[in-house]
N, C-alpha and C. Protein backbone atom coordinates (compact mmCIF):
# COMPACT_ATOMS: atom_id res chain seq x y z
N UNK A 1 15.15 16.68 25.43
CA UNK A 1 16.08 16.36 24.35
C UNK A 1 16.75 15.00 24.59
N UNK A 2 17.23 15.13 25.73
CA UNK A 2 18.02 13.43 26.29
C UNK A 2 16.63 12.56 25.62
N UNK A 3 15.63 12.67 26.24
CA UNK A 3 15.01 11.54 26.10
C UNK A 3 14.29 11.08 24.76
N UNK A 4 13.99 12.25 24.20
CA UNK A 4 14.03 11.96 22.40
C UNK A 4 15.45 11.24 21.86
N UNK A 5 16.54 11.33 22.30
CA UNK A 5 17.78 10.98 21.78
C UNK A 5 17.96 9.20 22.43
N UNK A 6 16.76 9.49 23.56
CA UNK A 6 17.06 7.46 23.94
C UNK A 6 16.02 7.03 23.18
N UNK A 7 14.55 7.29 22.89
CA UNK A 7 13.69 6.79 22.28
C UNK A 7 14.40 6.46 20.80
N UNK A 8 14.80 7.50 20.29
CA UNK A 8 15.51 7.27 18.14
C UNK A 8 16.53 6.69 18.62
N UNK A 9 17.33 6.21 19.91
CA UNK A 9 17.98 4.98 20.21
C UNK A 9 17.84 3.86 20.00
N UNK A 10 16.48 3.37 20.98
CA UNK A 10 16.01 2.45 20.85
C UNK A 10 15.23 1.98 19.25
N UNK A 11 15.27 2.73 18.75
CA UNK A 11 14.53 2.60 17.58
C UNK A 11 15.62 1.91 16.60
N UNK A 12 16.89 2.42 16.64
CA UNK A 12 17.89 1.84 16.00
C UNK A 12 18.31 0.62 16.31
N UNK A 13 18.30 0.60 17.67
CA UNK A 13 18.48 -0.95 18.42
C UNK A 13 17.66 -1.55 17.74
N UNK A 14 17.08 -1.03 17.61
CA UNK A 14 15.74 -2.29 17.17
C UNK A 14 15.76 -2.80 15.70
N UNK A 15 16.51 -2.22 14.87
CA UNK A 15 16.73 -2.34 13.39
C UNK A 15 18.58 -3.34 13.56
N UNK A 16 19.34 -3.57 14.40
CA UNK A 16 20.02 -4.26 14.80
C UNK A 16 20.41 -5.81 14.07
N UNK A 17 19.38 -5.95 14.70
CA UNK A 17 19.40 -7.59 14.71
C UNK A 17 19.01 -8.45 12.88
N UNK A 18 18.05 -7.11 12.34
CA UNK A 18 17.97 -7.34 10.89
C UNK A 18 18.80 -7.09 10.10
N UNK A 19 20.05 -5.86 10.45
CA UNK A 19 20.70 -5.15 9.66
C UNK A 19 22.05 -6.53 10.01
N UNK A 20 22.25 -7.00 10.88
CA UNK A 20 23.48 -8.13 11.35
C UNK A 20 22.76 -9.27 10.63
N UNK A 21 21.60 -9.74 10.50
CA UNK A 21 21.26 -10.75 10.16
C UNK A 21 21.39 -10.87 8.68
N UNK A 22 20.90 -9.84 7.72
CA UNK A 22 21.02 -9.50 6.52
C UNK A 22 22.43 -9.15 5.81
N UNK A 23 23.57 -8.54 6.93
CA UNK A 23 25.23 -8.62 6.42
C UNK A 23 25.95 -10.10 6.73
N UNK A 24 25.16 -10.71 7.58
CA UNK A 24 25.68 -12.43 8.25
C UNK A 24 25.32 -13.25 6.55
N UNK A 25 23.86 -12.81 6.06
CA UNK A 25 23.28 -13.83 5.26
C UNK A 25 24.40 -13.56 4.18
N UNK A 26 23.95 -12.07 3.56
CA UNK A 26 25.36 -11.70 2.17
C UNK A 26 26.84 -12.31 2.41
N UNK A 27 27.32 -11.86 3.49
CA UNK A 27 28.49 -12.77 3.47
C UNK A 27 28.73 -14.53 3.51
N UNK A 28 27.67 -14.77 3.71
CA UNK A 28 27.62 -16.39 4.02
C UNK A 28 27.74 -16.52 2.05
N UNK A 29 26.80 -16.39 2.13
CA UNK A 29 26.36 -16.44 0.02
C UNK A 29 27.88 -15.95 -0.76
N UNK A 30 28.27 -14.71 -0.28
CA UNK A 30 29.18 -14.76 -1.27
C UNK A 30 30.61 -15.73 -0.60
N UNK A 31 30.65 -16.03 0.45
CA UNK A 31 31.78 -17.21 0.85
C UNK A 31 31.40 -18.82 0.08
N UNK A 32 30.00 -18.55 -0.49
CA UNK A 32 29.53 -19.78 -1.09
C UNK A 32 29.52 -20.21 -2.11
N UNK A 33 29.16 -18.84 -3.25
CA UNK A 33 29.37 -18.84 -4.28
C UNK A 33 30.76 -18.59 -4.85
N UNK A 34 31.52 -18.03 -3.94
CA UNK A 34 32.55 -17.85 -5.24
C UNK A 34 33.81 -18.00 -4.43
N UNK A 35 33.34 -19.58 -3.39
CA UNK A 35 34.29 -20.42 -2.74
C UNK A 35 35.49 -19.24 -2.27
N UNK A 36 35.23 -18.32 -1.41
CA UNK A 36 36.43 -16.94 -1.05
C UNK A 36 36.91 -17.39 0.57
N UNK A 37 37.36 -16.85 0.73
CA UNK A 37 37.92 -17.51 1.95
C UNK A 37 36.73 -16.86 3.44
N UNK A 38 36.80 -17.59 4.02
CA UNK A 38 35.39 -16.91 5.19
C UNK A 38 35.71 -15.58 5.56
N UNK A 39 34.49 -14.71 5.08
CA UNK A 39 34.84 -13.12 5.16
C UNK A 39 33.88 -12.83 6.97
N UNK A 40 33.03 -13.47 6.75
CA UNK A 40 32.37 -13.30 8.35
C UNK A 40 33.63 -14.86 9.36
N UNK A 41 34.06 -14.49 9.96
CA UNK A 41 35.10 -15.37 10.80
C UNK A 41 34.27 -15.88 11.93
N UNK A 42 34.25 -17.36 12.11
CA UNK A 42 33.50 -17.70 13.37
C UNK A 42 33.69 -17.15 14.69
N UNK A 43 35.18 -16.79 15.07
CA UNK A 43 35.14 -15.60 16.33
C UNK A 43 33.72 -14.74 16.46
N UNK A 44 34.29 -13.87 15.30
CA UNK A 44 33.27 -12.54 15.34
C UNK A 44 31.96 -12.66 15.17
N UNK A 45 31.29 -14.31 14.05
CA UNK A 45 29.94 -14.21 14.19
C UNK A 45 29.67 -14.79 15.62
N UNK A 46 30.31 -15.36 16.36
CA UNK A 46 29.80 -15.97 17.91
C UNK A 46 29.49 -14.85 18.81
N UNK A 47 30.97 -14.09 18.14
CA UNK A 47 30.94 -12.44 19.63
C UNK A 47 29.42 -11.85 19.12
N UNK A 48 29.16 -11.58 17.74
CA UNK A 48 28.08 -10.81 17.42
C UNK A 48 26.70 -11.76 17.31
N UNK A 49 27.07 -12.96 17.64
CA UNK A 49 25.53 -13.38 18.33
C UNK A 49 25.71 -13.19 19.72
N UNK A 50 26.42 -13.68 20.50
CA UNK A 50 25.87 -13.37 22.13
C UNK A 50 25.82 -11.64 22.16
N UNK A 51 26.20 -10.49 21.61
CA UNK A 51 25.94 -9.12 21.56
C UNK A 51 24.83 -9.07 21.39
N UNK A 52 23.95 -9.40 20.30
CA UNK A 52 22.87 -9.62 19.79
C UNK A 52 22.01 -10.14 20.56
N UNK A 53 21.92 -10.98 21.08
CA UNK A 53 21.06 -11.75 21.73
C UNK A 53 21.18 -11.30 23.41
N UNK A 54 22.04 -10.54 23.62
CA UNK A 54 21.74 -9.93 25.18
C UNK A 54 21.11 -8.25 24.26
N UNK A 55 21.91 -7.78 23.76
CA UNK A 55 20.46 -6.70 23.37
C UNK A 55 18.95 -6.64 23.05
N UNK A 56 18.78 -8.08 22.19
CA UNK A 56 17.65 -8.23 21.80
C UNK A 56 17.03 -8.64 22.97
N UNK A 57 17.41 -9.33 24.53
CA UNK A 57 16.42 -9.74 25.18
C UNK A 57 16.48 -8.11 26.39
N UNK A 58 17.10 -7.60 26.82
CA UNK A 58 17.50 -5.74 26.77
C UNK A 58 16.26 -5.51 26.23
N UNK A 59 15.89 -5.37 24.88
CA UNK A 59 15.32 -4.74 24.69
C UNK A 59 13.81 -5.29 24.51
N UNK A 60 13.64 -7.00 24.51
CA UNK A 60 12.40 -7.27 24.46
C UNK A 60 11.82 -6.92 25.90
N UNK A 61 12.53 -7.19 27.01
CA UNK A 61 12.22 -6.68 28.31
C UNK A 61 11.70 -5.34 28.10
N UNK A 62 12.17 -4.05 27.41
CA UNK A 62 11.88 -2.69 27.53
C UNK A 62 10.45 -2.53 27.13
N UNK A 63 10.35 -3.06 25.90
CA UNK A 63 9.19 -3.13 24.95
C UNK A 63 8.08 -3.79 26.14
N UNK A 64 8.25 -4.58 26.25
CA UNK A 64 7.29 -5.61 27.08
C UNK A 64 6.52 -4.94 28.05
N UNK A 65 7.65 -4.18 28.62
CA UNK A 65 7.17 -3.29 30.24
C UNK A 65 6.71 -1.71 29.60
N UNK A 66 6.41 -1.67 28.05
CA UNK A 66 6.10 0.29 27.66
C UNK A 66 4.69 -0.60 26.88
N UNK A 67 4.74 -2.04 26.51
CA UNK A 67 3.59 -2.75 26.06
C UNK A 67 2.67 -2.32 27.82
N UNK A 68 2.86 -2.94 28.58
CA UNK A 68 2.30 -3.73 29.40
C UNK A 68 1.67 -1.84 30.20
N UNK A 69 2.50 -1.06 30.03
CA UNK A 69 2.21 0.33 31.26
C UNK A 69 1.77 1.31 30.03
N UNK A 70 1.91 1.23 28.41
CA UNK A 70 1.04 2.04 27.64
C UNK A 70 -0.56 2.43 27.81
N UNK A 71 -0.89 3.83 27.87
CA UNK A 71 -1.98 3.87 28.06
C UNK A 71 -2.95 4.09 27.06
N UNK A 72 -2.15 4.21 25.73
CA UNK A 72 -2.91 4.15 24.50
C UNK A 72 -3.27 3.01 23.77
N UNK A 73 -3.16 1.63 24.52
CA UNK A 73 -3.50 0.69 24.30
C UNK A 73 -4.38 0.12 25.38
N UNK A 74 -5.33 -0.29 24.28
CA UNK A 74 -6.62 -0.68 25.14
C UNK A 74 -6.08 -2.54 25.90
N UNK A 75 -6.95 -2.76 26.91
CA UNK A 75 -6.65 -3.79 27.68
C UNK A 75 -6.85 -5.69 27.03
N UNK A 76 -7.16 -5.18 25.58
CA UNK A 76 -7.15 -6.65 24.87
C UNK A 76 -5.82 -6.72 24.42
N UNK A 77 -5.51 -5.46 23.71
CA UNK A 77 -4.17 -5.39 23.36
C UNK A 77 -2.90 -5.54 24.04
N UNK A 78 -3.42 -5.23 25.03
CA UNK A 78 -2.31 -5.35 26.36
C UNK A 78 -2.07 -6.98 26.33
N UNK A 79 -2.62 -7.38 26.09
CA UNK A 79 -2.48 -9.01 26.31
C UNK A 79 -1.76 -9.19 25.09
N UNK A 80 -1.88 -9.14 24.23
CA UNK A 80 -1.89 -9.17 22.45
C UNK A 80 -0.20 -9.06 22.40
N UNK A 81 0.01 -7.41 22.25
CA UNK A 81 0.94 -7.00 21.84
C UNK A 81 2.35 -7.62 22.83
N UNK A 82 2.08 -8.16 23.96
CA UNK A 82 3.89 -9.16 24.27
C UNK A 82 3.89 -10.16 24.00
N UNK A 83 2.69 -11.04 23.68
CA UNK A 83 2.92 -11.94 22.68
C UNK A 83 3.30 -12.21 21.17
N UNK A 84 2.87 -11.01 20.95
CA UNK A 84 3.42 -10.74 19.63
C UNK A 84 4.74 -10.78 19.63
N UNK A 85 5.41 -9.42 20.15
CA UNK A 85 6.76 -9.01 20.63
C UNK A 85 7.57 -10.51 21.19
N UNK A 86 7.04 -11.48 21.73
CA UNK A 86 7.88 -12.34 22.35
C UNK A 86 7.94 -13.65 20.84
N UNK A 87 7.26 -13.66 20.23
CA UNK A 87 7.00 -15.02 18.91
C UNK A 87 7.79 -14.23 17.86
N UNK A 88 7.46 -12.65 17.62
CA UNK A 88 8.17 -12.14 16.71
C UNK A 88 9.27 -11.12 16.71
N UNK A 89 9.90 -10.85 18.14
CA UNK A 89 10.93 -10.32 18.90
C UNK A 89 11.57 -9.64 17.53
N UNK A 90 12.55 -9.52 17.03
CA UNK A 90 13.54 -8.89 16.18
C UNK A 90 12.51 -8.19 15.58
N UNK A 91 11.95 -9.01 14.49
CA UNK A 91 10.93 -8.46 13.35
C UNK A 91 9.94 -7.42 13.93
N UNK A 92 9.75 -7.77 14.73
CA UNK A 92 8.14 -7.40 15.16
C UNK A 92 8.58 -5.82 16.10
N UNK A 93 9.71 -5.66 17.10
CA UNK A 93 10.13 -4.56 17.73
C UNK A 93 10.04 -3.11 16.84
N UNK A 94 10.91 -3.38 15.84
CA UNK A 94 10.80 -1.83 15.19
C UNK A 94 9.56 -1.15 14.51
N UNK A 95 8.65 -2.45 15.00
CA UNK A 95 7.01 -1.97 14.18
C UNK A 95 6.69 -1.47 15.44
N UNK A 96 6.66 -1.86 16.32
CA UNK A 96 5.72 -1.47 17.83
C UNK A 96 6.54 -0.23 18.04
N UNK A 97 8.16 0.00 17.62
CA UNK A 97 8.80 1.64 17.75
C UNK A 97 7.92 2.28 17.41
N UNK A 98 7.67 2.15 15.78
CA UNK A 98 7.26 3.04 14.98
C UNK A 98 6.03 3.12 15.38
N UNK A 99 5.39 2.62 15.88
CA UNK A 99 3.99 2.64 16.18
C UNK A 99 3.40 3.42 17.49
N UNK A 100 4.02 2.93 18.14
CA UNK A 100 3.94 3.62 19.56
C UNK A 100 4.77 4.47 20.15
N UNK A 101 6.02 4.37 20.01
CA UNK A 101 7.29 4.32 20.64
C UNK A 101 8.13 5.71 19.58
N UNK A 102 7.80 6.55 18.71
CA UNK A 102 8.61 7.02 17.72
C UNK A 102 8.16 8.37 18.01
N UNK A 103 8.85 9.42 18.60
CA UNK A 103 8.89 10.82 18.55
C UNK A 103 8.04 11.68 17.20
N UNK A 104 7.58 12.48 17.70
CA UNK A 104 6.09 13.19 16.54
C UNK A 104 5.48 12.33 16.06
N UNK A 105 4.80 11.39 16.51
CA UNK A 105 4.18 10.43 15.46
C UNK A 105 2.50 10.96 15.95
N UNK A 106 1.45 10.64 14.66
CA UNK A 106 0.68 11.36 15.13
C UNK A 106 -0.57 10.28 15.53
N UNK A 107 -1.29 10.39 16.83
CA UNK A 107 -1.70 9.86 17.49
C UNK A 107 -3.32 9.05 16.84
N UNK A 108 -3.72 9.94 15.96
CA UNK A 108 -4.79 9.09 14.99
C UNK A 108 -4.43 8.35 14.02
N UNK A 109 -2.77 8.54 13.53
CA UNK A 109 -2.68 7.60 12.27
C UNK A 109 -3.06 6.27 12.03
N UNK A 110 -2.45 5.58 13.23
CA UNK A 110 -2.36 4.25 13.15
C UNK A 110 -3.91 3.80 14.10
N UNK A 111 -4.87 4.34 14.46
CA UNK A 111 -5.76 4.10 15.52
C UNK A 111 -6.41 2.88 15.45
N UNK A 112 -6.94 2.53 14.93
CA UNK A 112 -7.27 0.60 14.84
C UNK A 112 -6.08 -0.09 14.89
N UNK A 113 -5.07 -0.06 14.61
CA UNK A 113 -3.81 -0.86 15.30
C UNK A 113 -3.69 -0.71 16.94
N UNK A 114 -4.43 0.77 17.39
CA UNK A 114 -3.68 0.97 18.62
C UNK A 114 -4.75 0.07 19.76
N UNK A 115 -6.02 0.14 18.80
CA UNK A 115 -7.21 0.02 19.94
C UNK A 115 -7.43 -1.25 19.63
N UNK A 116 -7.18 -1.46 18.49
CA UNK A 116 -8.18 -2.79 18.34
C UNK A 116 -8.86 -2.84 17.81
N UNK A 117 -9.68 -1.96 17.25
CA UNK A 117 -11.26 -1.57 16.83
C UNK A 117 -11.04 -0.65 15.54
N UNK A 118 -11.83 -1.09 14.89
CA UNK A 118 -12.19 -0.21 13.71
C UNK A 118 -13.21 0.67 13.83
N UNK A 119 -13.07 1.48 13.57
CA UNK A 119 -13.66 2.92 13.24
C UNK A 119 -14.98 3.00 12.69
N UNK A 120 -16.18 2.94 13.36
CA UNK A 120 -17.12 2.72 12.43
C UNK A 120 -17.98 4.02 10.95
């Protein structure tokens, strides 16, 4: 149970950095359009980038090392998938959750993503 409750953890972590990035953008726009006084305050967006950016590298480290010791990924992918994770870090994390990383998920769905190979 603990450890289903850290995995749908990490899974949220991982939706983080889009969900801050996407309330940073709305507030920027409406401080723009309708000239309001700064509703995101430079304090708090500085505190919530260095938060951000020590979680996101937290967690690209995690990913990296469940990339690198997964055994349902074949050994091209192994190469593949932390490069991915490292060029597309934020974006790219909550796909490799859901993919690999996500409690009941079922192990043929995604199978040419996992291997590499298509199914002949």
């Amino acid at each position: 149970m603990a450890r289903k409750i850290l995995i749908w953890s990490f899974g949220l972590a991982s939706l983080l950095p889009i969900a801050v990035a996407a309330i940073w953008t709305v507030g920027i726009w409406i401080e723009v359009a309708f000239g309001a006084s700064p509703i995101v305050s430079k304090k708090f967006g500085l505190t919530a980038w260095l938060v951000l950016l020590a979680l996101g590298t937290a967690l690209l480290a995690v990913y990296i090392r469940h990339a690198l010791r997964n055994p349902q990924i074949t050994e091209e992918m192994r190469i593949i998938w932390p490069l991915i994770l490292v060029v597309g870090n934020g974006f790219v994390m909550p796909f490799y959750w859901w993919i690999y990383m996500r409690p009941g998920r079922k192990p043929d769905l995604l199978d040419p993503l996992r291997t590499g190979r298509l199914r002949a």
